[in-house]
PDB file of N, CA and C in Angstrom:
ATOM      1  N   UNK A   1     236.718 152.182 246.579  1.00  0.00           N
ATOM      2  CA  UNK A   1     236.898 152.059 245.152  1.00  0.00           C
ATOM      3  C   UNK A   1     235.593 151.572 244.534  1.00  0.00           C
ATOM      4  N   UNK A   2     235.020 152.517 243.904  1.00  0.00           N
ATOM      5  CA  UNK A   2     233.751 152.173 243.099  1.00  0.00           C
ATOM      6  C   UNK A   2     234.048 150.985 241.713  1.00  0.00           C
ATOM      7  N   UNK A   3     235.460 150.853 241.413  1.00  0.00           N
ATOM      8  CA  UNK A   3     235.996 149.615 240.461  1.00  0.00           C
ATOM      9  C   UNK A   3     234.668 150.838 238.845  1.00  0.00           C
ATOM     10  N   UNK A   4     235.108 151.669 238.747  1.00  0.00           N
ATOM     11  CA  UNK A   4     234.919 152.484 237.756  1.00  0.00           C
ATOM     12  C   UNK A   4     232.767 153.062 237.175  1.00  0.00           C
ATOM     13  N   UNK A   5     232.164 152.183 238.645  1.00  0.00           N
ATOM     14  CA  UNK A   5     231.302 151.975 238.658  1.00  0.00           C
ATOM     15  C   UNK A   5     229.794 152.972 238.987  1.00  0.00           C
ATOM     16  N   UNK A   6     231.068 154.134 239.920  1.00  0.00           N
ATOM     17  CA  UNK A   6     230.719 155.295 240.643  1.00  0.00           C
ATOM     18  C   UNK A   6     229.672 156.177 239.458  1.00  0.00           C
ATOM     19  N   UNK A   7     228.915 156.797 240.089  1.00  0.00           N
ATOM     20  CA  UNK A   7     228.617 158.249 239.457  1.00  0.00           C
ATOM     21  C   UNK A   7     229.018 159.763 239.746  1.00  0.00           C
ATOM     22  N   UNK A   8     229.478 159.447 241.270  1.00  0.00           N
ATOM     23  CA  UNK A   8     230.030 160.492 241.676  1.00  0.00           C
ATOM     24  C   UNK A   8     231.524 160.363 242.175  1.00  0.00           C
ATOM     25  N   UNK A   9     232.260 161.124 242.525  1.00  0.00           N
ATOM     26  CA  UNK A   9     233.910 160.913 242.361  1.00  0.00           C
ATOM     27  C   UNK A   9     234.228 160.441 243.502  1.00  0.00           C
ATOM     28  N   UNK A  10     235.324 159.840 243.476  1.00  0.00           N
ATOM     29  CA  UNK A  10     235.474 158.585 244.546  1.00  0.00           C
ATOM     30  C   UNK A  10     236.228 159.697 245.997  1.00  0.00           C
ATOM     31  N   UNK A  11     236.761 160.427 245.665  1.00  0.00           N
ATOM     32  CA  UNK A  11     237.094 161.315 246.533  1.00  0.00           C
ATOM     33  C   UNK A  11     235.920 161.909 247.629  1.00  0.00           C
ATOM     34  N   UNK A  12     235.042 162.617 246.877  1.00  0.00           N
ATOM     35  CA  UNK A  12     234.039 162.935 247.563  1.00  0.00           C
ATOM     36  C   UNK A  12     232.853 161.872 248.326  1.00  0.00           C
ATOM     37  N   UNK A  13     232.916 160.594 247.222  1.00  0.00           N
ATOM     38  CA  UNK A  13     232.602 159.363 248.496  1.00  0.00           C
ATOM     39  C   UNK A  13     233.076 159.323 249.551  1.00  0.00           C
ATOM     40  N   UNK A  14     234.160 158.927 249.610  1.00  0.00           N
ATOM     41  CA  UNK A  14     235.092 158.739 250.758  1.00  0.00           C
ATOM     42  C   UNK A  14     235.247 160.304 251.993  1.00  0.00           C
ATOM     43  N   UNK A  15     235.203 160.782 251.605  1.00  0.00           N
ATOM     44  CA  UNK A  15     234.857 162.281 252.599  1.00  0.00           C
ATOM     45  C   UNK A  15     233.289 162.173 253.183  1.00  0.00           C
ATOM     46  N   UNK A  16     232.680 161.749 251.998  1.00  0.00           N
ATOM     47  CA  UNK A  16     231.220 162.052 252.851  1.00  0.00           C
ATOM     48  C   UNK A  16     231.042 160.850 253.871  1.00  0.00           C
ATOM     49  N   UNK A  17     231.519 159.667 253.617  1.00  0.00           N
ATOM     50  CA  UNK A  17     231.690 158.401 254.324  1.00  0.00           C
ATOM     51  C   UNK A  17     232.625 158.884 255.962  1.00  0.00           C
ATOM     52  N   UNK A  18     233.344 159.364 255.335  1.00  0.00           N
ATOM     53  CA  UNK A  18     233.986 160.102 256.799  1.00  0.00           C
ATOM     54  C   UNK A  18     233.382 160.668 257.457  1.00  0.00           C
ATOM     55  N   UNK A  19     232.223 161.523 257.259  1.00  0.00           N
ATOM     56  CA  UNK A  19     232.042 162.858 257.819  1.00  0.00           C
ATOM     57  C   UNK A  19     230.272 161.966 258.439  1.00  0.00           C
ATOM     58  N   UNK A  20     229.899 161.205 257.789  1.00  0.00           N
ATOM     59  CA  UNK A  20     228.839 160.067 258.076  1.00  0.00           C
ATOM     60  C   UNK A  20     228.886 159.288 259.028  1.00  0.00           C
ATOM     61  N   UNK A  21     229.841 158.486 258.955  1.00  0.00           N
ATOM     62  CA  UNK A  21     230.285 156.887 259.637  1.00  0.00           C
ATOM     63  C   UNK A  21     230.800 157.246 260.670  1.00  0.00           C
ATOM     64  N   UNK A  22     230.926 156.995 261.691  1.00  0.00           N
ATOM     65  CA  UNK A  22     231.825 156.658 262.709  1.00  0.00           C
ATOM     66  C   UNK A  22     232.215 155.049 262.478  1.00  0.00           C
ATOM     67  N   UNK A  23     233.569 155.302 262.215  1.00  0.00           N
ATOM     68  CA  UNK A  23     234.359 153.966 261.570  1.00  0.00           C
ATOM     69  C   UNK A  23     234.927 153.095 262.346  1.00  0.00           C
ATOM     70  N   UNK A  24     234.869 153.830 263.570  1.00  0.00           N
ATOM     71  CA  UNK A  24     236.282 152.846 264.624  1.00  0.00           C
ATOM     72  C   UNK A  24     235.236 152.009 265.444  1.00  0.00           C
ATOM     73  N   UNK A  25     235.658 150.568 265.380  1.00  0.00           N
ATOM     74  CA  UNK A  25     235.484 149.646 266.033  1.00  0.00           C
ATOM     75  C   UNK A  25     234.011 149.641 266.867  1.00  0.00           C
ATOM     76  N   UNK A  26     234.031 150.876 267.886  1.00  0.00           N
ATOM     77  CA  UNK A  26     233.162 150.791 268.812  1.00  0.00           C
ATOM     78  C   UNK A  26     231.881 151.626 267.982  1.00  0.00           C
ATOM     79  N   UNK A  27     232.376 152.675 267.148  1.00  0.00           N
ATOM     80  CA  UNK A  27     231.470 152.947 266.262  1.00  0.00           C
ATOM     81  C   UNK A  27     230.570 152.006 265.190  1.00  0.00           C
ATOM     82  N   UNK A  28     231.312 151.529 264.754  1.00  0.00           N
ATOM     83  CA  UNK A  28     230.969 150.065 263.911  1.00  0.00           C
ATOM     84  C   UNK A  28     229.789 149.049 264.412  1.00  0.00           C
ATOM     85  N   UNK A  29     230.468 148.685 265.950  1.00  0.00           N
ATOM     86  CA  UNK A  29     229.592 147.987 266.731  1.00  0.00           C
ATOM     87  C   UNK A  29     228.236 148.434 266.809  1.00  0.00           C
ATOM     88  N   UNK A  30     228.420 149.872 267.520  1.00  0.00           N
ATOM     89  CA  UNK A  30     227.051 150.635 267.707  1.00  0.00           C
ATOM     90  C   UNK A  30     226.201 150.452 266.516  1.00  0.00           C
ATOM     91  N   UNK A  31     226.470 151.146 265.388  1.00  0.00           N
ATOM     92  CA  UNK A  31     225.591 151.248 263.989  1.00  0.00           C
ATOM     93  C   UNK A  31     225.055 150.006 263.362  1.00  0.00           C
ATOM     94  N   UNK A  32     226.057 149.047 263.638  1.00  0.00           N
ATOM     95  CA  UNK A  32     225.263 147.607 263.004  1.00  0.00           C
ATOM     96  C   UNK A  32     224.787 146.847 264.520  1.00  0.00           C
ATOM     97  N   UNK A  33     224.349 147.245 265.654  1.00  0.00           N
ATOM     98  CA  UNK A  33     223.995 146.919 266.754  1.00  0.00           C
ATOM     99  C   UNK A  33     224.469 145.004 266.647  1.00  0.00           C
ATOM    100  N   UNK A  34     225.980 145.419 267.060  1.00  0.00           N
ATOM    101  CA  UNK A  34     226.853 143.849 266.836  1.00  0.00           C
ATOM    102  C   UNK A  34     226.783 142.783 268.108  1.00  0.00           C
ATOM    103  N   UNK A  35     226.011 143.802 268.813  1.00  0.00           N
ATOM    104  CA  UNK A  35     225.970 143.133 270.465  1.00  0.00           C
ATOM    105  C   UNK A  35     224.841 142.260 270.465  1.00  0.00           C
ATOM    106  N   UNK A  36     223.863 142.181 269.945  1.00  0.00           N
ATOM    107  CA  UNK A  36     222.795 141.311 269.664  1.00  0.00           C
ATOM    108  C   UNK A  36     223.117 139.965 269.517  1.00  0.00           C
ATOM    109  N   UNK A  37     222.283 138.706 269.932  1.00  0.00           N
ATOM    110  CA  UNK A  37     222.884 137.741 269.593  1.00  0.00           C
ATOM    111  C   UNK A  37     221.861 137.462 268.161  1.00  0.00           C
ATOM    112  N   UNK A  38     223.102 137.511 266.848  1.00  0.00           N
ATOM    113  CA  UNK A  38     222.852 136.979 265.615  1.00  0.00           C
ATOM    114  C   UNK A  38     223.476 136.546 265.177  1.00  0.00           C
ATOM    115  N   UNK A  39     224.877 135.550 265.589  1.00  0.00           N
ATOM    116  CA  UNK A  39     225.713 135.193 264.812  1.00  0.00           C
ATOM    117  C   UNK A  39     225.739 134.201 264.756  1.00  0.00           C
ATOM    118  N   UNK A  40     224.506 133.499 265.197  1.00  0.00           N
ATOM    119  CA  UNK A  40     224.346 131.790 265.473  1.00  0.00           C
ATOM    120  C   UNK A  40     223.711 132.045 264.492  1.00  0.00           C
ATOM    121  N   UNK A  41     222.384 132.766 263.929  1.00  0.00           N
ATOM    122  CA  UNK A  41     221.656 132.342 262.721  1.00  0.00           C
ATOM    123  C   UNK A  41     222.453 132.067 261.611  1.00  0.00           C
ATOM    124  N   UNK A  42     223.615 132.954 261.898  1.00  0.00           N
ATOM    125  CA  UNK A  42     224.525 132.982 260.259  1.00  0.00           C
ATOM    126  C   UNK A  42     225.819 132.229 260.326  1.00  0.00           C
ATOM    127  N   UNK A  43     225.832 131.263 261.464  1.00  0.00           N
ATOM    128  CA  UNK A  43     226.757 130.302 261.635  1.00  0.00           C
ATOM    129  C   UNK A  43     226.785 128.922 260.910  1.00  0.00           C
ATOM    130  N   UNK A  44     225.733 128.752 260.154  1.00  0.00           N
ATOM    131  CA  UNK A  44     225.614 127.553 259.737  1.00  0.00           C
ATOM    132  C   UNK A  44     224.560 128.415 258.331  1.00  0.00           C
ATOM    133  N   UNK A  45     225.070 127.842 257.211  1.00  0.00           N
ATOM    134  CA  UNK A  45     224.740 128.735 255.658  1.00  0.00           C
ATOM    135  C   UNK A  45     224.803 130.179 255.586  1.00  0.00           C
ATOM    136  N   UNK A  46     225.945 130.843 256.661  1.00  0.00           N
ATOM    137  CA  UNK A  46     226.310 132.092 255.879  1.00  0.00           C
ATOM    138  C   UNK A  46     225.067 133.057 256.361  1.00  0.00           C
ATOM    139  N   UNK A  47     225.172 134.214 255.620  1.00  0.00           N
ATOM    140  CA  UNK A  47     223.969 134.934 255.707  1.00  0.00           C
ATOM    141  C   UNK A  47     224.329 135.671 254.053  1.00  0.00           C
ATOM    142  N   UNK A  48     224.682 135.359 252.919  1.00  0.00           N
ATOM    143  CA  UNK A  48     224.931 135.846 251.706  1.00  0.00           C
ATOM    144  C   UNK A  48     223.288 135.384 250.668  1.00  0.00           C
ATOM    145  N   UNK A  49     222.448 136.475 250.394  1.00  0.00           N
ATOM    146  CA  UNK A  49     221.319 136.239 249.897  1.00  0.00           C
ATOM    147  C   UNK A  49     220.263 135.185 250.301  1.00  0.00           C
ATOM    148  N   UNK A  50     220.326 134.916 252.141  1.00  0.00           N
ATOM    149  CA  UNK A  50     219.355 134.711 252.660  1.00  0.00           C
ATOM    150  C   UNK A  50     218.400 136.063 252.762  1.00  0.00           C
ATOM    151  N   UNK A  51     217.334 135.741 253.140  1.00  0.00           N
ATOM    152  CA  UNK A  51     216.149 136.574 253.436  1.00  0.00           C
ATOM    153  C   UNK A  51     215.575 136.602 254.914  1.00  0.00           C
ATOM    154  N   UNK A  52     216.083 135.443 255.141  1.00  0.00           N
ATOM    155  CA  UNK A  52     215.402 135.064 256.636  1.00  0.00           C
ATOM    156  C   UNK A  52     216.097 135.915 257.561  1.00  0.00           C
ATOM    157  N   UNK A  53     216.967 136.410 257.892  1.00  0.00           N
ATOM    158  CA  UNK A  53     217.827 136.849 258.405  1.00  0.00           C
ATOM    159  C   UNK A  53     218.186 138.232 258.452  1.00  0.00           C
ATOM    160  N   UNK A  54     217.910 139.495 259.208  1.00  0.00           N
ATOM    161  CA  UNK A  54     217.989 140.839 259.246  1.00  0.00           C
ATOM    162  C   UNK A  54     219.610 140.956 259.515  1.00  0.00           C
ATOM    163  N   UNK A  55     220.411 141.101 258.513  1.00  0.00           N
ATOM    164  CA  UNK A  55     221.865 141.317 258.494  1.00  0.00           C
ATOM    165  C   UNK A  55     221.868 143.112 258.958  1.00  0.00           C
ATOM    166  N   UNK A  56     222.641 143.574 259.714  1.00  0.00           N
ATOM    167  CA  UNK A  56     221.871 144.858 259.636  1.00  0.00           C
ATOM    168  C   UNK A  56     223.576 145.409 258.404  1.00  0.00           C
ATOM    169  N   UNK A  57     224.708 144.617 258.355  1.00  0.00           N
ATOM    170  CA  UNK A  57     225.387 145.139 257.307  1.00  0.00           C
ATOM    171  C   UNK A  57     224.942 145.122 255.913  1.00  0.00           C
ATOM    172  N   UNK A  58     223.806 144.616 255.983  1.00  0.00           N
ATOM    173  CA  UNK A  58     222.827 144.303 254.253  1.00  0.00           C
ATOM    174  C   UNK A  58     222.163 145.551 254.235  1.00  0.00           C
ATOM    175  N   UNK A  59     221.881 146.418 255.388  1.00  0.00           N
ATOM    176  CA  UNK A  59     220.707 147.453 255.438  1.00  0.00           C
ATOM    177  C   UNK A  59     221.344 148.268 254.233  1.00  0.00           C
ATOM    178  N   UNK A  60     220.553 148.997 253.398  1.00  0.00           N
ATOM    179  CA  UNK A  60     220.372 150.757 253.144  1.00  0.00           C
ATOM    180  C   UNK A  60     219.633 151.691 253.248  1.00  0.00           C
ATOM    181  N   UNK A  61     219.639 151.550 255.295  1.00  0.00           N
ATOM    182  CA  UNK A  61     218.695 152.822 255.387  1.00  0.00           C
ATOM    183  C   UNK A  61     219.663 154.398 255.647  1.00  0.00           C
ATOM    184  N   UNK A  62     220.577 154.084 254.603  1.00  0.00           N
ATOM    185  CA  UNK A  62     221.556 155.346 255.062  1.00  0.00           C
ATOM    186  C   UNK A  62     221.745 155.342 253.551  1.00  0.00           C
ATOM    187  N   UNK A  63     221.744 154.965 252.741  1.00  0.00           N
ATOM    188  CA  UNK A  63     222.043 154.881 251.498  1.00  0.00           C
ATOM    189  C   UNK A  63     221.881 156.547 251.261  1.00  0.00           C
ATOM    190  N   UNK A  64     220.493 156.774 250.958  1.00  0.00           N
ATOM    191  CA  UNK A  64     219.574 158.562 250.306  1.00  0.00           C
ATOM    192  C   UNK A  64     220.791 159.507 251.142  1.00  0.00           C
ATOM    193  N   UNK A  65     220.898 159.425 252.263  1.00  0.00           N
ATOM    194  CA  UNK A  65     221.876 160.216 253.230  1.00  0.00           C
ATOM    195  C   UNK A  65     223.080 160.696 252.701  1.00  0.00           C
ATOM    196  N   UNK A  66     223.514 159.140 252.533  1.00  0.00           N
ATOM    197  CA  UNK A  66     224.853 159.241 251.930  1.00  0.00           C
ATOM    198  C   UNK A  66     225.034 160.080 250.805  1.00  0.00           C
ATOM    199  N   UNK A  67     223.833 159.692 249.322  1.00  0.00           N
ATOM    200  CA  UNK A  67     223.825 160.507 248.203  1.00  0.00           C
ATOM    201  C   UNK A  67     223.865 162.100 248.535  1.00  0.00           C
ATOM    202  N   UNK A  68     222.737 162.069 249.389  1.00  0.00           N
ATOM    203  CA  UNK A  68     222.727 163.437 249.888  1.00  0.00           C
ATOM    204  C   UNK A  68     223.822 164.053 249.757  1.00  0.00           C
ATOM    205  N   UNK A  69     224.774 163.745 250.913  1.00  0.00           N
ATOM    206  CA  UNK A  69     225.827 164.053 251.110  1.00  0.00           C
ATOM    207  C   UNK A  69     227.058 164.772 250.227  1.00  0.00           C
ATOM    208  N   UNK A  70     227.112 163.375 248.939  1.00  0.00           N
ATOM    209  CA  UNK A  70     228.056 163.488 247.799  1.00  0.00           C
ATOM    210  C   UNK A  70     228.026 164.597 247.153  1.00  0.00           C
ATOM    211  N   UNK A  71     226.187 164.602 246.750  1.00  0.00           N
ATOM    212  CA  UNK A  71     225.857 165.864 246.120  1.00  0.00           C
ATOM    213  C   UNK A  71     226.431 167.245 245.847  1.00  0.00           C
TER     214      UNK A  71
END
């Protein structure tokens, strides 16, 4: 739900997000490489608009892709 914010239709988000993502669990893991140990940095103040800290769920190096996609 783009909460009315979208430029392109929320339908075709969600398809291209499908056809992009591998969503399930082990997919998830893989793409944000969850096996790493980083969850001690963000165990103590979060990781919400730190800098110090390579969140890889903060990344958008898939962002252009995605647009691509919608297109």
């Amino acid at each position: 739900d783009t909460f009315g914010t979208g430029k392109a239709d929320e339908a075709a988000i969600g398809a291209a997000v499908t056809r992009l993502f591998d969503l399930s669990p082990l997919g998830i893991i893989k793409e944000l490489n969850l096996r790493r140990p980083l969850f001690r940095q963000t165990a103590v103040y979060g990781h919400f608009g730190r800098t110090d800290i390579d969140a890889p769920w903060e990344s958008t190096t898939r962002a252009k892709e995605l647009a691509e996609e919608v297109r």
